[in-house]
PDB file of N, CA and C in Angstrom:
ATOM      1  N   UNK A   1       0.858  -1.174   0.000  1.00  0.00           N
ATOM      2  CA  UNK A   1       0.000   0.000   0.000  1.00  0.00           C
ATOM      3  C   UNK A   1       0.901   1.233   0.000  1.00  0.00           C
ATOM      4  N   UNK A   2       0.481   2.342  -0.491  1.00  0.00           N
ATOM      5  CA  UNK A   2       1.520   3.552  -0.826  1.00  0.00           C
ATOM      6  C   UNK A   2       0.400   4.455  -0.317  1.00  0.00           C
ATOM      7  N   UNK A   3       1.299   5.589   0.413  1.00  0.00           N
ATOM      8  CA  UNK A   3       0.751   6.346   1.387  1.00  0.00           C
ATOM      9  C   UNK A   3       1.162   8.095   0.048  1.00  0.00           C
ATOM     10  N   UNK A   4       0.311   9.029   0.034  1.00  0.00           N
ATOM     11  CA  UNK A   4       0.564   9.967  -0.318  1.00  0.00           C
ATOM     12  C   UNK A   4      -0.207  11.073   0.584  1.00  0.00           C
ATOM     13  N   UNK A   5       0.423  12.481   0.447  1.00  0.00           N
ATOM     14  CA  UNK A   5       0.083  13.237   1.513  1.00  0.00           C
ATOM     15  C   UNK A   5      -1.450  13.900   0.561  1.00  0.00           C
ATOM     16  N   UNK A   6      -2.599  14.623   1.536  1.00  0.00           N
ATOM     17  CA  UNK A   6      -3.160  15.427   0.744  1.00  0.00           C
ATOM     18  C   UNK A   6      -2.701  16.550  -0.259  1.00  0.00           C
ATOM     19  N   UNK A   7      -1.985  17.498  -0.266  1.00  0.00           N
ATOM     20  CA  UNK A   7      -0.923  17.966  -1.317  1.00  0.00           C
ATOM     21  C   UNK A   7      -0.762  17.416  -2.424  1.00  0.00           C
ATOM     22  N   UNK A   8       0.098  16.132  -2.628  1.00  0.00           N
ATOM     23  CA  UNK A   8       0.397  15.088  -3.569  1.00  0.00           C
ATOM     24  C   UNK A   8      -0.851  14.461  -4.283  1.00  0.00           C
ATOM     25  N   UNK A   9      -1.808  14.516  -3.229  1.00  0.00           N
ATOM     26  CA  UNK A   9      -2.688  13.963  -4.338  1.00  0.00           C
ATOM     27  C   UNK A   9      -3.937  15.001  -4.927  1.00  0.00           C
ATOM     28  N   UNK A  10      -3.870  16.699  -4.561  1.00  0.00           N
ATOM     29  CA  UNK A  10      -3.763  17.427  -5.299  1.00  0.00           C
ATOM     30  C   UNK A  10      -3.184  17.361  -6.297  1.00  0.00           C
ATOM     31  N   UNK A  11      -2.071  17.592  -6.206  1.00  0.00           N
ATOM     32  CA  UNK A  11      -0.957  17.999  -7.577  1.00  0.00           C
ATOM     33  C   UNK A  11      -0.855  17.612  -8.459  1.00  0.00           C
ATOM     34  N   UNK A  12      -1.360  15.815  -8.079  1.00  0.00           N
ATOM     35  CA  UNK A  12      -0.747  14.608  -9.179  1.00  0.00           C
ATOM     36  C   UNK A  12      -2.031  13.659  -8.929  1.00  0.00           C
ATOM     37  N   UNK A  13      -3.399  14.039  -8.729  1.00  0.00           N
ATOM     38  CA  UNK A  13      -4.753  13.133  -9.231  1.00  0.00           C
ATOM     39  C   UNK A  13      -4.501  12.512  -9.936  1.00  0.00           C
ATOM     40  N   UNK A  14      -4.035  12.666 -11.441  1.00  0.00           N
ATOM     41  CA  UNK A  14      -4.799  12.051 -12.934  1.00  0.00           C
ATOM     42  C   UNK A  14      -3.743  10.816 -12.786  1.00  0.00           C
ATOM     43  N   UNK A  15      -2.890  11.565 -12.166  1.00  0.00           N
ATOM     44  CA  UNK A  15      -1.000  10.067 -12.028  1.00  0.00           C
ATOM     45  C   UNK A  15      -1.624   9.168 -11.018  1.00  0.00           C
ATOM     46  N   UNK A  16      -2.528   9.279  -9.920  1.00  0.00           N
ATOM     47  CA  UNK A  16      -2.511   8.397  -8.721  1.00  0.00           C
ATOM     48  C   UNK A  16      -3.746   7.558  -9.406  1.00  0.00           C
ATOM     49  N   UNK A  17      -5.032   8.380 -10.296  1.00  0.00           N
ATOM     50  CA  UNK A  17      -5.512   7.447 -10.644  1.00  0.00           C
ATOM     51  C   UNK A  17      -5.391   6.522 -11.320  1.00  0.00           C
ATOM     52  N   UNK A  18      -4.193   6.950 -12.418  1.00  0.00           N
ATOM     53  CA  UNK A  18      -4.261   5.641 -13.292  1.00  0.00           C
ATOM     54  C   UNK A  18      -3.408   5.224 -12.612  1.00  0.00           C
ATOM     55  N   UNK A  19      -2.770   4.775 -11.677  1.00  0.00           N
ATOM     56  CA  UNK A  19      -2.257   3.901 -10.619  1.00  0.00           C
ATOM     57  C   UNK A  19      -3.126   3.367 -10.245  1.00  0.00           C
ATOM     58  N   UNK A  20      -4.184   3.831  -9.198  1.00  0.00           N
ATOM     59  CA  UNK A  20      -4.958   2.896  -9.090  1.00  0.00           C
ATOM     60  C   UNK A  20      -5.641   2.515  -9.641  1.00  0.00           C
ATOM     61  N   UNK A  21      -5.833   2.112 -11.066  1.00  0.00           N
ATOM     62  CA  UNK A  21      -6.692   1.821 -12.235  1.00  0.00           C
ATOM     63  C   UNK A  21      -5.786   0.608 -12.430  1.00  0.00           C
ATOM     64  N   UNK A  22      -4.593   0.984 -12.363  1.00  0.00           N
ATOM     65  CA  UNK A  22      -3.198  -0.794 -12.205  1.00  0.00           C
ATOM     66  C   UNK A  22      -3.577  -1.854 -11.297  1.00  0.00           C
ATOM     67  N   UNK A  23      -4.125  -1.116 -10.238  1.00  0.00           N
ATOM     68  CA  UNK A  23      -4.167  -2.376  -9.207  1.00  0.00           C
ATOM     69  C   UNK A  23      -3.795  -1.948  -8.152  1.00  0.00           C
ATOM     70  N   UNK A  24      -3.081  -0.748  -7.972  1.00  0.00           N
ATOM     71  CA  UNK A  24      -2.555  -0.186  -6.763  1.00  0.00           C
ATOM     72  C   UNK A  24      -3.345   0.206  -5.642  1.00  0.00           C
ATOM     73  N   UNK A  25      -3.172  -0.032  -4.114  1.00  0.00           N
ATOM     74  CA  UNK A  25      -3.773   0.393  -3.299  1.00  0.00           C
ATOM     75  C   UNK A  25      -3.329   1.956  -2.742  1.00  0.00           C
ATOM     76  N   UNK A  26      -3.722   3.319  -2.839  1.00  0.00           N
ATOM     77  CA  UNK A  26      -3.597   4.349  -2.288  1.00  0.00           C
ATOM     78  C   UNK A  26      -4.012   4.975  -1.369  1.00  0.00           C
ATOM     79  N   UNK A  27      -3.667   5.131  -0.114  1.00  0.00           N
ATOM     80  CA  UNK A  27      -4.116   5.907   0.813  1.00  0.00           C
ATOM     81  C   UNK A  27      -3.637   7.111   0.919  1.00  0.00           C
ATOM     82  N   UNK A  28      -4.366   8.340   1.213  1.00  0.00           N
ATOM     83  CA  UNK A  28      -3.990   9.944   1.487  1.00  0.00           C
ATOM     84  C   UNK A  28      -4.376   9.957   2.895  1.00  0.00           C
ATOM     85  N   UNK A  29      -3.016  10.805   3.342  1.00  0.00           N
ATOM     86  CA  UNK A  29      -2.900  11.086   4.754  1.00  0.00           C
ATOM     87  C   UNK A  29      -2.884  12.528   5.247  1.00  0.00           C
ATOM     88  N   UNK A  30      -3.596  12.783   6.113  1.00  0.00           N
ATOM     89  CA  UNK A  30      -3.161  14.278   6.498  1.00  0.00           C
ATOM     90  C   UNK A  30      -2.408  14.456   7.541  1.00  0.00           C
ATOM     91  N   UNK A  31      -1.662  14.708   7.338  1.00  0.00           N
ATOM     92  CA  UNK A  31      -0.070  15.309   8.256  1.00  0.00           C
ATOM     93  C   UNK A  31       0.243  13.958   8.364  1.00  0.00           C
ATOM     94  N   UNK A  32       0.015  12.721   9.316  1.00  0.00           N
ATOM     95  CA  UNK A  32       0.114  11.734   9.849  1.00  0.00           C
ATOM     96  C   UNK A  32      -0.536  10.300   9.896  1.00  0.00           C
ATOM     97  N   UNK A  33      -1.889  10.929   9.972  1.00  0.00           N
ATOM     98  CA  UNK A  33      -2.980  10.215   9.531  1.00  0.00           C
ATOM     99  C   UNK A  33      -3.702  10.051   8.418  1.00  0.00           C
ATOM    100  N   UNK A  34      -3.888   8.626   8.173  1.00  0.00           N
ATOM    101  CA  UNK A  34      -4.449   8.036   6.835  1.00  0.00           C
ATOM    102  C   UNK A  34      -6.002   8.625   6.906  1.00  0.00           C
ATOM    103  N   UNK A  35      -6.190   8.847   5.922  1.00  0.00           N
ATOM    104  CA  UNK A  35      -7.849   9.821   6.236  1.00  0.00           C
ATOM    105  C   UNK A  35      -8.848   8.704   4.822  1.00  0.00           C
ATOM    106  N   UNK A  36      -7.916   8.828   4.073  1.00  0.00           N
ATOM    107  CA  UNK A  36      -8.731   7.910   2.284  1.00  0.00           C
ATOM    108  C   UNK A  36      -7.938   6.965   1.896  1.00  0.00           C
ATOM    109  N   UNK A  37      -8.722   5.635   1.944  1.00  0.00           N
ATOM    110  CA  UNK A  37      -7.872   5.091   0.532  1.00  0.00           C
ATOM    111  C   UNK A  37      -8.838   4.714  -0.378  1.00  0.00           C
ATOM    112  N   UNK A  38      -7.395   4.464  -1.628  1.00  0.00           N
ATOM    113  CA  UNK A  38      -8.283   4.620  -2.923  1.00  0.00           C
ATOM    114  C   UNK A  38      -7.912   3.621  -3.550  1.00  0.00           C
ATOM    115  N   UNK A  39      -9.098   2.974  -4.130  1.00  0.00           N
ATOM    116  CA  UNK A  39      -9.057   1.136  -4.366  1.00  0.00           C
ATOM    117  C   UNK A  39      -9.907   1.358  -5.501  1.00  0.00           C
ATOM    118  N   UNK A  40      -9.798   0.870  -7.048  1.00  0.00           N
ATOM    119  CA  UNK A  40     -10.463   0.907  -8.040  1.00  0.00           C
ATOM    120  C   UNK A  40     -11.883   0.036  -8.005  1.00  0.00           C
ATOM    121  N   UNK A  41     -12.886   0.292  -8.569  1.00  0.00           N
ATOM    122  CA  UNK A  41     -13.962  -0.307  -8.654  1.00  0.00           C
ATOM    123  C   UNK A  41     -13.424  -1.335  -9.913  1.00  0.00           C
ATOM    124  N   UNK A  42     -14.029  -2.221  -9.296  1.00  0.00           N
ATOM    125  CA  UNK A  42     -13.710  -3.684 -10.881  1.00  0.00           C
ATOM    126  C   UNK A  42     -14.940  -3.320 -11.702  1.00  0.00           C
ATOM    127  N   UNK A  43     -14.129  -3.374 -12.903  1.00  0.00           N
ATOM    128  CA  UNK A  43     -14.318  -3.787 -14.126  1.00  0.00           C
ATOM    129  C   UNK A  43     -14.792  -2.129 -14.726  1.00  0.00           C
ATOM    130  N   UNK A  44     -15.538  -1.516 -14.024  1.00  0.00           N
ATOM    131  CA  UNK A  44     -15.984  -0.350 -14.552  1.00  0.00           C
ATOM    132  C   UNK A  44     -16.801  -0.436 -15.708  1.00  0.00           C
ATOM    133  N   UNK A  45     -18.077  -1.470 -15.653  1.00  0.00           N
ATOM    134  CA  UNK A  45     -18.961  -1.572 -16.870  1.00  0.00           C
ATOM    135  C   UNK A  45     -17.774  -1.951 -18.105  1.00  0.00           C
ATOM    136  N   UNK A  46     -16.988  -2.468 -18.172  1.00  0.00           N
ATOM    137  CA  UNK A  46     -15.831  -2.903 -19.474  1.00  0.00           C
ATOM    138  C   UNK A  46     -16.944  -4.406 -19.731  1.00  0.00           C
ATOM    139  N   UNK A  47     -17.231  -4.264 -20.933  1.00  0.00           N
ATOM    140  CA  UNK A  47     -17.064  -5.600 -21.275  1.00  0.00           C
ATOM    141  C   UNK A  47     -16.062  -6.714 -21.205  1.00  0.00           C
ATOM    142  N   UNK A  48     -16.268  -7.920 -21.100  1.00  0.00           N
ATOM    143  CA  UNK A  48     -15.356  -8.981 -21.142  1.00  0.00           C
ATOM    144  C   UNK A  48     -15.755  -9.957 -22.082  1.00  0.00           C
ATOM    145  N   UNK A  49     -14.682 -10.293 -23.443  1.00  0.00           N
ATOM    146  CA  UNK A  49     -15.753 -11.508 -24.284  1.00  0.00           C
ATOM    147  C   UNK A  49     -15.673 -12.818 -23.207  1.00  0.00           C
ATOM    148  N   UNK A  50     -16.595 -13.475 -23.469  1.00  0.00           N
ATOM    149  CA  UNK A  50     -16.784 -15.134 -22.580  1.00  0.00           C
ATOM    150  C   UNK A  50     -17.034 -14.603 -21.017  1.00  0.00           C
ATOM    151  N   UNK A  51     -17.390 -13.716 -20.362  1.00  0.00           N
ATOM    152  CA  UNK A  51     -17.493 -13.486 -18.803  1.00  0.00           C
ATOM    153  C   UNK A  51     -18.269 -14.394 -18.698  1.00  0.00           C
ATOM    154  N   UNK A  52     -19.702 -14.174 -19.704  1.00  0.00           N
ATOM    155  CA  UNK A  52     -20.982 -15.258 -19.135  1.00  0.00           C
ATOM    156  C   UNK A  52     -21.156 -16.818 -19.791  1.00  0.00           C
ATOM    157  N   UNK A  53     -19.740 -17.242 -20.276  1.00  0.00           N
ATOM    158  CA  UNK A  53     -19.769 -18.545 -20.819  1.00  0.00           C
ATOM    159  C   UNK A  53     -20.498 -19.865 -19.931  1.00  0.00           C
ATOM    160  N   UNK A  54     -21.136 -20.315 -20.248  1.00  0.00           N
ATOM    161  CA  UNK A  54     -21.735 -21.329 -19.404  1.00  0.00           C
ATOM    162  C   UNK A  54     -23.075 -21.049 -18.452  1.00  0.00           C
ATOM    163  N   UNK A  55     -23.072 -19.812 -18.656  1.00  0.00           N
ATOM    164  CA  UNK A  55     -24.255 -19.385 -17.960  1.00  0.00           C
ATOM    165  C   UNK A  55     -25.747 -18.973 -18.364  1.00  0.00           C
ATOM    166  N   UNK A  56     -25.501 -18.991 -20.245  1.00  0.00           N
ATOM    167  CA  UNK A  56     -26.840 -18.568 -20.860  1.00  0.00           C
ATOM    168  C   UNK A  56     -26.584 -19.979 -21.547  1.00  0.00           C
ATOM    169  N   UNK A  57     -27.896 -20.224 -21.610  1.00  0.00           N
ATOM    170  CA  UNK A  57     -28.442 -21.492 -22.090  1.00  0.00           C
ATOM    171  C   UNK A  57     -29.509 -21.315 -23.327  1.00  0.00           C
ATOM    172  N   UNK A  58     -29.025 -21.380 -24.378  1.00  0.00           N
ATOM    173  CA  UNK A  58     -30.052 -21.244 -25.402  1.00  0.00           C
ATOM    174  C   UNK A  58     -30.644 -22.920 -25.935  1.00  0.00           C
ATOM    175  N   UNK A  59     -31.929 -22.805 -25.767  1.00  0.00           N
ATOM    176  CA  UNK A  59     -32.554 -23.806 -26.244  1.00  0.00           C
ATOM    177  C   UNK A  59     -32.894 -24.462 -27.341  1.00  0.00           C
ATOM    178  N   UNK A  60     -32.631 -25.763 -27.668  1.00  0.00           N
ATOM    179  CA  UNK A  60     -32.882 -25.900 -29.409  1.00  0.00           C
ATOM    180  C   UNK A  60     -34.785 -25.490 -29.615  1.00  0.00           C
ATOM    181  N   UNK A  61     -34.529 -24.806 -30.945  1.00  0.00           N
ATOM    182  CA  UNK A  61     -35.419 -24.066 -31.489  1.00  0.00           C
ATOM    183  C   UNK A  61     -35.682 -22.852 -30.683  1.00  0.00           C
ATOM    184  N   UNK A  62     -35.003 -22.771 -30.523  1.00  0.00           N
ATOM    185  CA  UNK A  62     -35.362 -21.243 -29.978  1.00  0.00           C
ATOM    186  C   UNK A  62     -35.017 -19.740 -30.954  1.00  0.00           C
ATOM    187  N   UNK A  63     -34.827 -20.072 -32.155  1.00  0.00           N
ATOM    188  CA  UNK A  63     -34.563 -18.964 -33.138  1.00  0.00           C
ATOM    189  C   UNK A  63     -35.607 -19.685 -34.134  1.00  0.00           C
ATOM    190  N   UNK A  64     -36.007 -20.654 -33.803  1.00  0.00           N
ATOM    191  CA  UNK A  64     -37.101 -21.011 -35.539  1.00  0.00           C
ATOM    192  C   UNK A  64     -37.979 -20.210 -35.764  1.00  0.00           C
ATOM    193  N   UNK A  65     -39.184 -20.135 -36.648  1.00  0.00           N
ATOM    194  CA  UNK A  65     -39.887 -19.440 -36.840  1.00  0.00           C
ATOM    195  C   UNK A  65     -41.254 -18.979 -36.727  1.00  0.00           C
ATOM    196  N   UNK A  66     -41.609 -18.369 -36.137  1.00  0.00           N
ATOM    197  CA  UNK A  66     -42.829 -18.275 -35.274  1.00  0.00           C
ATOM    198  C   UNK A  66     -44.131 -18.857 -35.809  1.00  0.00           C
ATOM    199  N   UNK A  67     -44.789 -19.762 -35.289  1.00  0.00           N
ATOM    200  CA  UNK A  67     -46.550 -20.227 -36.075  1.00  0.00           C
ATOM    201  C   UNK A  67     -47.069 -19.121 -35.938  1.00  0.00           C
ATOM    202  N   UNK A  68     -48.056 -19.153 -37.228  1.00  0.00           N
ATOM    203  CA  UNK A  68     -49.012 -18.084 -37.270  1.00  0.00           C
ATOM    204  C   UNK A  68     -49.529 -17.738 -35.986  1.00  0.00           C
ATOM    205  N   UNK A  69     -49.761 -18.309 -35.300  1.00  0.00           N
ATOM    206  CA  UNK A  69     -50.844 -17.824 -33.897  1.00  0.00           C
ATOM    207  C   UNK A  69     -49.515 -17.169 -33.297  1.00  0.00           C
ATOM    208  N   UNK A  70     -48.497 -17.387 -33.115  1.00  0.00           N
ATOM    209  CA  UNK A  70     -47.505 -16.621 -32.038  1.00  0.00           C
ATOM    210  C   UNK A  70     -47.563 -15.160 -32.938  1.00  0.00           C
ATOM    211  N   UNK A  71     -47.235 -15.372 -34.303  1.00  0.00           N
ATOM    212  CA  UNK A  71     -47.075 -13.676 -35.062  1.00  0.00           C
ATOM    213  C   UNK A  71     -48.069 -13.257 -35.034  1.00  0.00           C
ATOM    214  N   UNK A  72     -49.201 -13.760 -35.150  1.00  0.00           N
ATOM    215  CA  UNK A  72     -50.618 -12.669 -34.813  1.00  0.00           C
ATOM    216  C   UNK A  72     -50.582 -11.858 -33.442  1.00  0.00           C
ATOM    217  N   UNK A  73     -50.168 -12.705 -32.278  1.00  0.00           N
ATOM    218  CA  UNK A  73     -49.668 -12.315 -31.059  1.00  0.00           C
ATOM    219  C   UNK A  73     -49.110 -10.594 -30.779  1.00  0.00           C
ATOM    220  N   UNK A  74     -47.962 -11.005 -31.705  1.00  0.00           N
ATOM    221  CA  UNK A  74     -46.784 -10.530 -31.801  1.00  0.00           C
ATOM    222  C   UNK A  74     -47.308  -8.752 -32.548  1.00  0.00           C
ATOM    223  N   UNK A  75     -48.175  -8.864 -33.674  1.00  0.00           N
ATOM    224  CA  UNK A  75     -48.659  -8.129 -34.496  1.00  0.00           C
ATOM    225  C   UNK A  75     -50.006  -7.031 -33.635  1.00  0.00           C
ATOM    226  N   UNK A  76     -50.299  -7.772 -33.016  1.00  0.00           N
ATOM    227  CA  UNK A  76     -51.607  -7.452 -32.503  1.00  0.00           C
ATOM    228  C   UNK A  76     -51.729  -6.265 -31.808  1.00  0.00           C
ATOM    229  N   UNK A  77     -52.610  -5.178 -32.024  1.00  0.00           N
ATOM    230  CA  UNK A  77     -52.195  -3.721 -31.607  1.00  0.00           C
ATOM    231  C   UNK A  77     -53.425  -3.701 -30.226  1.00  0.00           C
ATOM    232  N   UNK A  78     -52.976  -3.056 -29.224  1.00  0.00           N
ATOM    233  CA  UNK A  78     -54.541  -2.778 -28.091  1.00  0.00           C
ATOM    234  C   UNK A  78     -54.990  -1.699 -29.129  1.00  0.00           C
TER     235      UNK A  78
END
């Protein structure tokens, strides 16, 4: 864990965040005492290809093509 003073992390924000965007743990201290630390949120809405592998289950026929009675359904205005 890396300690920076309030000052420092004035001066140099945009540097400490993409540090902690690495993985780094940051705490800001005033005079002595640790007051914040700063720990990245995972993932930040990023996509990942395969995150949900194994977890959606598509069923056979489940893309065929609809019988008339489902598209009338489908069509049907209130």
């Amino acid at each position: 864990m890396q300690f920076v003073t309030v000052h420092e992390a004035k001066t140099h924000l945009s540097e400490i965040i993409a540090r902690v965007e690495r993985g780094e743990e940051i705490t800001i201290k005033r005079g002595r005492d640790p007051v914040v630390r700063l720990i990245a949120i995972k993932d930040r809405g990023r996509r990942r290809p395969g995150a949900l592998k194994g977890q959606i289950v598509i069923k056979p026929g489940a893309f065929d093509p609809l019988t008339p009675d489902q598209q009338a359904l489908w069509e049907k205005k209130d």
